[in-house]
Protein backbone atom coordinates (compact mmCIF):
# COMPACT_ATOMS: atom_id res chain seq x y z
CA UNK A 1 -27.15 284.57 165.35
CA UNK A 2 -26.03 282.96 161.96
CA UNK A 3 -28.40 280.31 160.63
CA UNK A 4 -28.08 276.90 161.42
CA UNK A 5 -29.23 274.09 158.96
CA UNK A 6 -31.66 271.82 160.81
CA UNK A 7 -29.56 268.54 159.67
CA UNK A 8 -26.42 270.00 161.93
CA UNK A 9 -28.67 271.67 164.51
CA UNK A 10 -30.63 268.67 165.28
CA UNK A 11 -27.57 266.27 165.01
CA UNK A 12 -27.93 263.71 168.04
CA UNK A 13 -26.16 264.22 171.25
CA UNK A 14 -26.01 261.14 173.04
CA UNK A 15 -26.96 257.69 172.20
CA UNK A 16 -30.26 257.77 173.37
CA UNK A 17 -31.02 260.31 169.77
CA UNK A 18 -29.37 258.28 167.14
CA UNK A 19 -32.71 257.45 165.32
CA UNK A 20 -32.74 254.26 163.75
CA UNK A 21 -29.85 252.56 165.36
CA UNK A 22 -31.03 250.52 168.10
CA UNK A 23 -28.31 247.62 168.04
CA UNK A 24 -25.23 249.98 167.15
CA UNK A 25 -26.44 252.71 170.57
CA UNK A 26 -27.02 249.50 172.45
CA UNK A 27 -23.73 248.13 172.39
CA UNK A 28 -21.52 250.63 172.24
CA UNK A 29 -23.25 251.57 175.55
CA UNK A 30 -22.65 248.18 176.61
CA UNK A 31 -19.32 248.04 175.81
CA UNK A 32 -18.58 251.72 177.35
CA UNK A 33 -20.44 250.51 180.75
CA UNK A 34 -18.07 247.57 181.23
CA UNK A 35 -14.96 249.02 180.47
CA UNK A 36 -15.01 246.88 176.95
CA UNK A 37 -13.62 249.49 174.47
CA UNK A 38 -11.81 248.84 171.34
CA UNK A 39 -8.63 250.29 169.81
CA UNK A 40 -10.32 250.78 166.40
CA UNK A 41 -14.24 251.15 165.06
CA UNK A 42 -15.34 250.55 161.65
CA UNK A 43 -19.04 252.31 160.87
CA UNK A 44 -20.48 251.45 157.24
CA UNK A 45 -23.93 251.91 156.27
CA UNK A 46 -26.22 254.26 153.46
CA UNK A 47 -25.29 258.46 153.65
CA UNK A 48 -27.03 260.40 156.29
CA UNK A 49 -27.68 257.53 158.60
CA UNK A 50 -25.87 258.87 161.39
CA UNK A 51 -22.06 257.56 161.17
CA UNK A 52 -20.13 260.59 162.26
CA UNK A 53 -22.89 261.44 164.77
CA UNK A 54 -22.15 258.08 166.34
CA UNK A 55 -18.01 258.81 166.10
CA UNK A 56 -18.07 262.35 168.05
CA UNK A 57 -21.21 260.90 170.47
CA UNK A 58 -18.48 257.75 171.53
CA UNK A 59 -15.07 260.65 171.78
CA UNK A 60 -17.36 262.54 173.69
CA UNK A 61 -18.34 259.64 175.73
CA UNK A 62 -15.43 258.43 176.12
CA UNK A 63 -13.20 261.87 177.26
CA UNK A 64 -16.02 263.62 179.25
CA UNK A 65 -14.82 264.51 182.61
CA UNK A 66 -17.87 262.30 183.81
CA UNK A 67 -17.17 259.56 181.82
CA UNK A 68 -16.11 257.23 180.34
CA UNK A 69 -19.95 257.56 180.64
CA UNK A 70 -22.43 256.07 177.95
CA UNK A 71 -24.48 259.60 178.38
CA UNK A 72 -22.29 262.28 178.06
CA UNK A 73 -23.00 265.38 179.97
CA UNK A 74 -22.66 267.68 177.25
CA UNK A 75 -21.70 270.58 179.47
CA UNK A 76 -18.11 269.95 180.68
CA UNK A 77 -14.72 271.44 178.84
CA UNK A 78 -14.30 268.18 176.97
CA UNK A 79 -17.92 267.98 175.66
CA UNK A 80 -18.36 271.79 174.77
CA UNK A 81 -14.53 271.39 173.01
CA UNK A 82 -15.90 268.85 170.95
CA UNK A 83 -19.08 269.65 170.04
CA UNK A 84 -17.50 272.95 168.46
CA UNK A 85 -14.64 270.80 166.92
CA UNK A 86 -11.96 272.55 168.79
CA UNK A 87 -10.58 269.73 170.60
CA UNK A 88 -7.39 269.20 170.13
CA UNK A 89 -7.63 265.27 171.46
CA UNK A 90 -10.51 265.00 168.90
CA UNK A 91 -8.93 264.66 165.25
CA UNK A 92 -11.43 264.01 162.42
CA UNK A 93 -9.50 263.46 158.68
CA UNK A 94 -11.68 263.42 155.75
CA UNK A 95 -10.55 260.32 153.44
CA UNK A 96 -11.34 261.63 150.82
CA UNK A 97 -8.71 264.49 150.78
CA UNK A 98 -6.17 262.30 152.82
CA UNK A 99 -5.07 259.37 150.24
CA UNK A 100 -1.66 259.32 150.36
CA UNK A 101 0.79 257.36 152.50
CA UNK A 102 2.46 260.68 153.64
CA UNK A 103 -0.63 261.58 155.35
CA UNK A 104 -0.80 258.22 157.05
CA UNK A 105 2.46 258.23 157.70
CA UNK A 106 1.86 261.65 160.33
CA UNK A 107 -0.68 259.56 161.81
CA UNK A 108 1.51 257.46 162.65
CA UNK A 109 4.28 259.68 163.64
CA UNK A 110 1.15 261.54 165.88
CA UNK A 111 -0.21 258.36 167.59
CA UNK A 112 3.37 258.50 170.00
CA UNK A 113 2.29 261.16 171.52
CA UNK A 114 -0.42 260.70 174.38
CA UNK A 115 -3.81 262.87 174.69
CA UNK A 116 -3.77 266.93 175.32
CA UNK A 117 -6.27 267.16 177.75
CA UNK A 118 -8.60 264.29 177.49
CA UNK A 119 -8.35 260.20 178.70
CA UNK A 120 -7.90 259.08 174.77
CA UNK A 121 -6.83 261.08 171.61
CA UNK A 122 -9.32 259.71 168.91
CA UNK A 123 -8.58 260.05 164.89
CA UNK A 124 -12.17 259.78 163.14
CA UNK A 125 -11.70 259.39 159.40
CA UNK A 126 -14.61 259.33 156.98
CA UNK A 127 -15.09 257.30 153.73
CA UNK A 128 -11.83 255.74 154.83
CA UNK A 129 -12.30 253.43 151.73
CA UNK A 130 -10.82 256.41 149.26
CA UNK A 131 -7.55 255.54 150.97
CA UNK A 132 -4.93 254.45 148.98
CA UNK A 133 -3.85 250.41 149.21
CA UNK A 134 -0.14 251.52 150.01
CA UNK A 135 -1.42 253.88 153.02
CA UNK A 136 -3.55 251.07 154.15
CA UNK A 137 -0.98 249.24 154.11
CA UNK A 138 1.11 251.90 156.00
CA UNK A 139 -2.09 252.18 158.72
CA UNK A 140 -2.12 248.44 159.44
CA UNK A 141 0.31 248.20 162.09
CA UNK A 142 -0.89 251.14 163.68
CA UNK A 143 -4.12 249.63 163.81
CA UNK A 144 -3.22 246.58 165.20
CA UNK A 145 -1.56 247.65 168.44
CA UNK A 146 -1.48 251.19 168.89
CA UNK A 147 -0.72 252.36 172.16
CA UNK A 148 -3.65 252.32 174.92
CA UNK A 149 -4.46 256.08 174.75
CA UNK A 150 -4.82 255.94 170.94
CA UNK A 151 -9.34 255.10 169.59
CA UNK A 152 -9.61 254.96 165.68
CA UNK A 153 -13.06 255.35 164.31
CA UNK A 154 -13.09 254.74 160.90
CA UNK A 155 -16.65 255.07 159.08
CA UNK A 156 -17.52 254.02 155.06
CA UNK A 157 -20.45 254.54 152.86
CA UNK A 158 -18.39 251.38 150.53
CA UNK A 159 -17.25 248.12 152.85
CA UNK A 160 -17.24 246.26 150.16
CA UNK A 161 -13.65 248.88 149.38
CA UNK A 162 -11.91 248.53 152.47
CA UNK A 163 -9.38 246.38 152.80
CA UNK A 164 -9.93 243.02 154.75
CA UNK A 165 -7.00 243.26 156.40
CA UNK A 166 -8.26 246.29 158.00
CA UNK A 167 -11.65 244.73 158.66
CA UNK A 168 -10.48 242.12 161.10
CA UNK A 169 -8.66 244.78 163.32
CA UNK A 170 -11.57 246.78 163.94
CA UNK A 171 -15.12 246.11 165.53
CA UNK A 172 -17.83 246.12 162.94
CA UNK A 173 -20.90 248.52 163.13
CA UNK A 174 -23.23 248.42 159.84
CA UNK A 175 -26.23 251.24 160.32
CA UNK A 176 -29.19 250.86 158.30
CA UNK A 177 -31.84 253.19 156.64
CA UNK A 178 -34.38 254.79 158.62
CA UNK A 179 -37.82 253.79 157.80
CA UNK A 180 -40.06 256.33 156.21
CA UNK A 181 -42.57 256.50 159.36
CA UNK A 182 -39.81 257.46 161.78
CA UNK A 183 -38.32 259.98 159.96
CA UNK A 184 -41.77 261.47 159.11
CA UNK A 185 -42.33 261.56 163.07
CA UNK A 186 -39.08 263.73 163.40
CA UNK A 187 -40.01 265.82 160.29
CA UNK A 188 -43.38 266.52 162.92
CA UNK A 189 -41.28 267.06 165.36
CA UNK A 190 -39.28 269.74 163.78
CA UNK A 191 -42.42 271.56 162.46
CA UNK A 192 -43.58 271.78 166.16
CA UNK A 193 -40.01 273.34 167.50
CA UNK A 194 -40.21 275.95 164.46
CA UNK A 195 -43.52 276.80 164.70
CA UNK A 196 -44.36 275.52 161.02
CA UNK A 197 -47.86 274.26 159.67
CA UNK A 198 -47.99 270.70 157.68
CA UNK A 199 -50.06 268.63 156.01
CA UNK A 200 -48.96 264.68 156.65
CA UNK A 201 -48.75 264.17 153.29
CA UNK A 202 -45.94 267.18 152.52
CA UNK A 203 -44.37 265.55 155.22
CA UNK A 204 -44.64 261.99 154.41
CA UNK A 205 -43.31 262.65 150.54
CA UNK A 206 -39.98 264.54 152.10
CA UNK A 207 -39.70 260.91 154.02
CA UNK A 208 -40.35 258.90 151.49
CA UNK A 209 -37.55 261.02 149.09
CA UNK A 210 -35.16 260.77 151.50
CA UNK A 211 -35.07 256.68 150.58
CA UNK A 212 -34.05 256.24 154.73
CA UNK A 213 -31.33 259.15 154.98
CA UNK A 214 -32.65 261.40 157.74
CA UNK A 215 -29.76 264.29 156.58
CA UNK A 216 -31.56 264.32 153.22
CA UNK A 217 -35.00 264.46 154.54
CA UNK A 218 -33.75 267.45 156.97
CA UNK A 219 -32.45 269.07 153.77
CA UNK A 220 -35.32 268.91 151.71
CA UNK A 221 -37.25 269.98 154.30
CA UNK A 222 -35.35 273.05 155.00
CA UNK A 223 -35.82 273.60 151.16
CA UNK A 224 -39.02 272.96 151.35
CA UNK A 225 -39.71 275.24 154.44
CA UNK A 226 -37.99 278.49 152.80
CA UNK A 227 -40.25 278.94 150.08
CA UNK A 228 -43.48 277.42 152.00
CA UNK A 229 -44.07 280.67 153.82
CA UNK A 230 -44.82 278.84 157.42
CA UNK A 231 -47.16 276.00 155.73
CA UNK A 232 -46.04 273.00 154.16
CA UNK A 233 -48.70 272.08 151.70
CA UNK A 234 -48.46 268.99 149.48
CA UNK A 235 -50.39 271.11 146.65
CA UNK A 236 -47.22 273.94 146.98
CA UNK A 237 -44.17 270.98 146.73
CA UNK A 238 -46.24 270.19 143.49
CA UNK A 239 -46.36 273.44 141.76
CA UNK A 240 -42.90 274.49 143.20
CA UNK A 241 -41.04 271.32 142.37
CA UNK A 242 -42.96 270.44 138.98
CA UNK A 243 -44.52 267.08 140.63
CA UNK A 244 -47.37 265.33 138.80
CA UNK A 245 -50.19 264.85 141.48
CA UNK A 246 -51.46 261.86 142.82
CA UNK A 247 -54.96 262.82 140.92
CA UNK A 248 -53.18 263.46 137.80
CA UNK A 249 -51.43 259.84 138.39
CA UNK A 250 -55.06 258.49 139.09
CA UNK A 251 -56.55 260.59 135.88
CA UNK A 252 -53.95 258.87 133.81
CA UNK A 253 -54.20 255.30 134.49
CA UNK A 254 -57.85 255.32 134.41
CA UNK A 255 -57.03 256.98 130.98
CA UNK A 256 -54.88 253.78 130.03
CA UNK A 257 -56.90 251.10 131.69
CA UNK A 258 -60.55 252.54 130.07
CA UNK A 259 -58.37 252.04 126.45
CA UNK A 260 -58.68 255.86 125.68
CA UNK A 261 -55.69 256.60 124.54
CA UNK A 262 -56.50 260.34 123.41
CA UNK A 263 -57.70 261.01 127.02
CA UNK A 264 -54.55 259.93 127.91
CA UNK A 265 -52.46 261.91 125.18
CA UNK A 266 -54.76 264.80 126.62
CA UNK A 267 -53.35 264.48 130.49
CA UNK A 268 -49.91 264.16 129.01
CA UNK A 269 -49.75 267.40 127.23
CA UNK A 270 -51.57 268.93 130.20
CA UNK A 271 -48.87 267.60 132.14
CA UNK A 272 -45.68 268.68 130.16
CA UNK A 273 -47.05 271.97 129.64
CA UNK A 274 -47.34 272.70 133.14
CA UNK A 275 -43.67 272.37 133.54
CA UNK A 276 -42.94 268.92 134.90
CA UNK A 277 -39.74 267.48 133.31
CA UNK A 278 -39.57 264.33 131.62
CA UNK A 279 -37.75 262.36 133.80
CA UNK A 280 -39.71 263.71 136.89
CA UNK A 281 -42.91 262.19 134.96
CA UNK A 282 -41.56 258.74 133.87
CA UNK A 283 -39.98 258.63 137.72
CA UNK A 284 -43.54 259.43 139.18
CA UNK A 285 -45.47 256.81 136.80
CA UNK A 286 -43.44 254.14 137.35
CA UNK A 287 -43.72 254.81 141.34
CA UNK A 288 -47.60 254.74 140.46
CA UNK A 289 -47.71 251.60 138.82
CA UNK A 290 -44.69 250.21 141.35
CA UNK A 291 -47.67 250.86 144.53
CA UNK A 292 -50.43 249.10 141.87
CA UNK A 293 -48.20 245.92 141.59
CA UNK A 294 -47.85 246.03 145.23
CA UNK A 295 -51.58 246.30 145.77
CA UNK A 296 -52.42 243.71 143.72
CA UNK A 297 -50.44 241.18 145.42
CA UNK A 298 -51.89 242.55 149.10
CA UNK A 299 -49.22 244.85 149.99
CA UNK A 300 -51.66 247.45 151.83
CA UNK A 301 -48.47 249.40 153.98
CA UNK A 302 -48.48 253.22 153.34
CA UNK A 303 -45.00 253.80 153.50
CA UNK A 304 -44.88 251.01 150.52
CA UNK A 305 -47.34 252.60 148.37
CA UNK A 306 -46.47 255.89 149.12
CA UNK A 307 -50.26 256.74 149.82
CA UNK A 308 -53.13 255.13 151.50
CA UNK A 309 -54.62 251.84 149.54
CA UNK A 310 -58.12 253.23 149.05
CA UNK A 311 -56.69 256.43 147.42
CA UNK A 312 -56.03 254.12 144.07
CA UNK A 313 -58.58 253.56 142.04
CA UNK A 314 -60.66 250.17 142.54
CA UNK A 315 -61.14 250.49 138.67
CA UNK A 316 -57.54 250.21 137.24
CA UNK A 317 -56.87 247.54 139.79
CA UNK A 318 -60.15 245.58 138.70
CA UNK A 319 -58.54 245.90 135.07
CA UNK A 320 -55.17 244.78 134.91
CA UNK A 321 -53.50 241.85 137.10
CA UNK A 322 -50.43 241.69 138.49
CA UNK A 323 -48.77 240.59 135.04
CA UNK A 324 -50.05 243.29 133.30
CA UNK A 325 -48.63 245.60 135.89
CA UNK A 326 -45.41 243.85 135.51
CA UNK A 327 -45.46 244.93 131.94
CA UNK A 328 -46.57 248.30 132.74
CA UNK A 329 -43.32 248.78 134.84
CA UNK A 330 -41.19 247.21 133.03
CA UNK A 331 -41.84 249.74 129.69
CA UNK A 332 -41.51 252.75 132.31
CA UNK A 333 -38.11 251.23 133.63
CA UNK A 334 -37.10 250.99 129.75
CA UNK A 335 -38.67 254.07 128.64
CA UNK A 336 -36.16 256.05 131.69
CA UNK A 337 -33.16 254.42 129.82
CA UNK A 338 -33.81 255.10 126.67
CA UNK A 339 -35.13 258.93 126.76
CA UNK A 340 -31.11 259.61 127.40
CA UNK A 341 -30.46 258.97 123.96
CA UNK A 342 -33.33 259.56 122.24
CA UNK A 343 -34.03 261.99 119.61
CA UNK A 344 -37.03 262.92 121.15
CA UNK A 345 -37.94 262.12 125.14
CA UNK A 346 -41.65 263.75 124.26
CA UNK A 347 -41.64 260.62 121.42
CA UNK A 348 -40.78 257.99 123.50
CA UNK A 349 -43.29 259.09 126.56
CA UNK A 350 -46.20 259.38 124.04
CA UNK A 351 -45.43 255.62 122.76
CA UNK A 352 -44.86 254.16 126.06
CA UNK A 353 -48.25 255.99 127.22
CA UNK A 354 -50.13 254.58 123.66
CA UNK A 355 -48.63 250.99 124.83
CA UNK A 356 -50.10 251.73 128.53
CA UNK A 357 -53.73 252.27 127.08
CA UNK A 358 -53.47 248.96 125.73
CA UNK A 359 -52.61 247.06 128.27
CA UNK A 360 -55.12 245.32 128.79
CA UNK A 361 -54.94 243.40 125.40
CA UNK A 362 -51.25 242.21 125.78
CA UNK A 363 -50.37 238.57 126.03
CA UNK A 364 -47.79 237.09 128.07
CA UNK A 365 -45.38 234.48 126.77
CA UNK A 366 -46.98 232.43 129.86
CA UNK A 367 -50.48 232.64 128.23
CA UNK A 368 -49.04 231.75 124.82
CA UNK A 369 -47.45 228.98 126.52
CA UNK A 370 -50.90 227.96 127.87
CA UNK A 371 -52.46 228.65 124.53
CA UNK A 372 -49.80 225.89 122.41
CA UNK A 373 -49.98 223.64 125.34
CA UNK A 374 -54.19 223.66 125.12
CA UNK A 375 -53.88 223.37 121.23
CA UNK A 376 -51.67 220.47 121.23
CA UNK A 377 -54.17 218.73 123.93
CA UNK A 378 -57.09 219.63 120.94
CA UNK A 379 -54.74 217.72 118.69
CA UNK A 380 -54.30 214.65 120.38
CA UNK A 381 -50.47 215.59 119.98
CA UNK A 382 -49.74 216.70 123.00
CA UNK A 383 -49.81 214.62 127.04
CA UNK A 384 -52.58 212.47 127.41
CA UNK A 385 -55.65 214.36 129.44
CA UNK A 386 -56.14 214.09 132.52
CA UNK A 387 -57.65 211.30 133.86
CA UNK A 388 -61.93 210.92 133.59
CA UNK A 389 -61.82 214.27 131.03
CA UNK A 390 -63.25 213.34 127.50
CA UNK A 391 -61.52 212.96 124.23
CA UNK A 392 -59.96 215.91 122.53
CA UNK A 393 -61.80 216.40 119.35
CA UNK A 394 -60.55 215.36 115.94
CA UNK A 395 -60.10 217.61 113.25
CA UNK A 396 -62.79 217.58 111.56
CA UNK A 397 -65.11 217.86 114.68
CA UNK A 398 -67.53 220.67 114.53
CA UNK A 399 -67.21 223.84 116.21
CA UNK A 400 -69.71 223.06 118.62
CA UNK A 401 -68.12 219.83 119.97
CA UNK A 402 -65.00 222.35 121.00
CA UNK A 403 -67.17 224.47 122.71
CA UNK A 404 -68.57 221.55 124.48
CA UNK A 405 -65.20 220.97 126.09
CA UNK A 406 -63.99 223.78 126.69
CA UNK A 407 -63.43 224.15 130.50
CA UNK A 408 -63.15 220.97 131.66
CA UNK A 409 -60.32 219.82 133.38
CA UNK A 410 -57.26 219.88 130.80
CA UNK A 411 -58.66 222.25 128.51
CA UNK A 412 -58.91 226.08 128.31
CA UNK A 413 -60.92 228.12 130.11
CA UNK A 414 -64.15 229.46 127.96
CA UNK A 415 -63.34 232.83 126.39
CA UNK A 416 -59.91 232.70 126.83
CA UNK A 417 -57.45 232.93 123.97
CA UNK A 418 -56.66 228.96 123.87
CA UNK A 419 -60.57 228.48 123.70
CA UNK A 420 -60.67 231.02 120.80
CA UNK A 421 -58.16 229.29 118.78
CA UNK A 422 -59.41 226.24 119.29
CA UNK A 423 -62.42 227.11 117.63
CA UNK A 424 -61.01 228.67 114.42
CA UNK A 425 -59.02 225.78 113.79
CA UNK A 426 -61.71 223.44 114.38
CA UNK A 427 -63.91 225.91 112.06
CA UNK A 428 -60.98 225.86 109.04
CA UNK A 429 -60.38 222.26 109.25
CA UNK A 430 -64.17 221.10 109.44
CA UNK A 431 -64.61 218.43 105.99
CA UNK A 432 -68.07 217.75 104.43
CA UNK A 433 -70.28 214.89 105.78
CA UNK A 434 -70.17 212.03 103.77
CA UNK A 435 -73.67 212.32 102.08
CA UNK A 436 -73.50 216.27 100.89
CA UNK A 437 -72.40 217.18 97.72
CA UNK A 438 -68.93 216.75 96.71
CA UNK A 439 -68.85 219.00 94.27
CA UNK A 440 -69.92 221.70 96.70
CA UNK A 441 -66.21 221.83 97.38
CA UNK A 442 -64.00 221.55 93.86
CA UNK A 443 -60.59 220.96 94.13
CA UNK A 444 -58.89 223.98 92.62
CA UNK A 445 -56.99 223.20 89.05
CA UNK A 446 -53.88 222.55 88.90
CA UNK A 447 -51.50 223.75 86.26
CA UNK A 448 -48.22 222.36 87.45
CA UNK A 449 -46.13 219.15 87.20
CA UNK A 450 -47.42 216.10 87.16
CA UNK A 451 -47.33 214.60 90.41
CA UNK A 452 -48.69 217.71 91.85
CA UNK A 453 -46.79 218.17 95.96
CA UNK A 454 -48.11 217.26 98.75
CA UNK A 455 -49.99 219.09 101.85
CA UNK A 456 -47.45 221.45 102.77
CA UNK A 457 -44.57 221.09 100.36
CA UNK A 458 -43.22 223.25 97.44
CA UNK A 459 -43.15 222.63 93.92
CA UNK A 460 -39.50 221.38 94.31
CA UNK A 461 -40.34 219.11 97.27
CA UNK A 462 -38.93 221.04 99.66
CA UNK A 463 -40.88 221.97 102.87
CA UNK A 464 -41.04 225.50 103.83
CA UNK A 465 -39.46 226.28 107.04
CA UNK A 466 -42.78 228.07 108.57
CA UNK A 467 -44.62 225.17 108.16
CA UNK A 468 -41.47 222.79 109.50
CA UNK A 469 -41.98 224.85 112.94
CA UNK A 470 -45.08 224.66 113.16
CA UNK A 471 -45.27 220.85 113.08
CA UNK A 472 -42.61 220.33 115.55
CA UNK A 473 -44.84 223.12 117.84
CA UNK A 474 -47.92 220.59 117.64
CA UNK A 475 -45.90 217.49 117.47
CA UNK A 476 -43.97 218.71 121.02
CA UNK A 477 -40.10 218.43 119.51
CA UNK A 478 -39.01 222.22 119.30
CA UNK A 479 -36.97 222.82 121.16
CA UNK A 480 -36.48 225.98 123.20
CA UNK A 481 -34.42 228.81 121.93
CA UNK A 482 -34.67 227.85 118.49
């Protein structure tokens, strides 16, 4: 017997085996049951999510000798006929290769004659929305009121293309992706029928790379499965796909969050030389640091992260917060754009990997924010304090009396970068007392005009623009976006 691909020879029967589908199976049931059936269908969803299963599963319903029956026997002339795609009731038109108003037009011409065999003659056409306007145009009236014999099951991967008018002459059925723990389930399933070993996690990275189409996961598993040898092994998909590990992911960021950027430079080469691709490595990092984010904001569902929470280490995530993560992704996302044009892809993975081990010291325009905000406060030029804090100190308190502050409500937190610059600029504005030595500090000579300029001013009178901004930053008048 010829091969059979696993997608086609585990494609659902009846209702009851369209995976992930719970409301479409239920009503078209219902509707089947009390004699409630439509002249026209309209299926849209994601590829792979079961579409055409559901079209031939309701003409098979609906012309088995048992039926109209919402389970389908499966063994009578009218099931067997269809299940091959012999029927001659049972016409299925790709729309892809039928655009053209002269094909709808032999619909149309076809509809006026009734059934072969069976109680209906159905016309299933798939991606309907390549159709042409003027042969939607032609299909309308058809649609509307064909004669009582006459089913059209149209299904889409694109609603947003089809027509309107043709929307509101058809019922509406929009399927949705499978979720990653139900399709790894079948993927068990199917090991257990052929007789194959594997691990959970082979099986739970073919789910989560079929992004909720169970056709793709049934074709990368079949993939998989011919070069496995019997045994699915998450270590094999690695070396035979040119994956980067979850332990080389781990080795990596540890690498970047520790600051050791030739450790990571080390892991990279390792990496590259082993034969993963580029792309495959930027698409893998960013994943990693994707299921950190999540982490860090309490997202602990496998299917999310990919792996189980406590597989990541406790030491990155102790690191860098959820902004810093941000960041992290949000190079990777740019660094998979740009390697397409870039002279060198090595180049630009090295410097996004040099900016990763860095991380750490990066400063968010909200902390800078923060930082001008608590500077202005030290000023006394920015909102009053809050209400029972102390003074902000003048400018030519000591260092200490900053220090003193710092912390209390209104103020920056000790150690942090507001806190810091506070201090220096308390430090380089700091003025002798009144009873040490003036001539400790001489004014510097002066060789220019004779009304030498003032604080902050040219020669010329003008003042620079650098020192313009900066005033209207303390004083609270810039505005944003200049």
């Amino acid at each position: 017997m010829a091969y059979e691909v696993t997608a086609t020879r585990r494609r659902p029967k009846v209702f009851d085996e369209l995976v992930g589908q719970d409301f479409v199976a239920s009503t078209l049931k219902s509707s089947i049951e009390t004699g409630r059936i439509a002249h026209a269908y309209l299926f849209s969803g994601p590829r792979g999510c079961g579409k055409t299963s559901a079209a031939r599963i309701l003409a098979r319903s609906l012309n088995c000798e048992k039926g109209p029956t919402p389970s389908p026997c499966g063994v009578c002339s009218s099931c067997q006929e269809i299940s091959r795609g012999a029927s001659l009731d049972i016409i299925e038109i790709d729309g892809a290769s039928n655009t053209s108003v002269n094909d709808v037009r032999q619909i149309r011409d076809e509809v006026l004659f009734p059934p072969n065999a069976g109680r209906y003659k159905i016309y299933i056409i798939d991606e309907v929305h390549m159709l042409s306007n003027s042969a939607f145009n032609a299909l309308l009236k058809t649609i509307e009121e064909p004669p009582p014999y006459i089913v059209f099951i149209f299904a889409t991967t694109e609603l947003h293309k089809v027509p309107a008018t043709i929307k509101s002459r058809c019922q509406q059925f929009s399927f949705r992706l499978i979720p990653v723990e139900t399709i790894a389930e079948i993927l068990k399933e199917t090991c257990a029928e052929l007789g194959i070993i594997a691990e959970d996690e082979a099986l739970f990275w073919i789910a989560r790379e079929s992004t909720g189409s169970l056709r793709d996961a049934y074709t990368l598993f079949d993939q998989v499965a011919s070069f496995s040898g019997g045994n699915i092994r998450a270590a094999l998909i690695r070396e035979k796909l040119g994956l980067v590990g979850f332990d080389k992911l781990n080795a990596l960021a540890e690498a970047c969050a520790a600051n050791d950027t030739a450790a990571s430079f080390a892991l990279v080469d390792e990496l590259l030389d082993g034969g993963v691709a580029i792309e495959q490595f930027v698409i893998d990092l960013a994943g990693y640091y994707r299921s950190l984010l999540l982490l860090k904001n309490g997202i602990t569902r496998e299917s999310l992260l990919g792996y189980a929470p406590g597989r990541f280490p406790q030491a990155v995530l102790d690191r860098l917060d959820s902004v810093h993560l941000e960041r992290a992704l949000d190079l990777l996302l740019n660094l998979y754009r740009d390697i397409r044009y870039s002279v060198s892809p090595r180049f630009e993975l090295e410097t996004a990997v040099s900016k990763l081990s860095w991380l750490d010291r990066w400063v968010s325009p909200a902390e800078l924010r923060e930082t001008v905000a608590g500077l202005r406060r030290s000023l006394g030029t920015g909102a009053a304090p809050a209400a029972g804090s102390p003074a902000p100190p003048e400018a030519g308190g000591s260092t200490g009396a900053v220090r003193e502050i710092s912390g209390k409500p209104g103020y920056p937190e000790p150690g942090s970068l507001a806190e810091e610059f506070q201090r220096h600029l308390a430090a380089r504005t700091q003025k002798p007392a009144a009873h040490e030595d003036a001539d400790a500090f001489p004014e510097p000579p002066y060789n220019g005009p004779e009304t030498p300029p003032a604080a902050g001013q040219h020669e010329n009178g003008a003042v620079p623009p650098q020192v313009e901004v900066v005033r209207q930053v303390f004083n609270g008048t810039l505005v944003e976006g200049d």
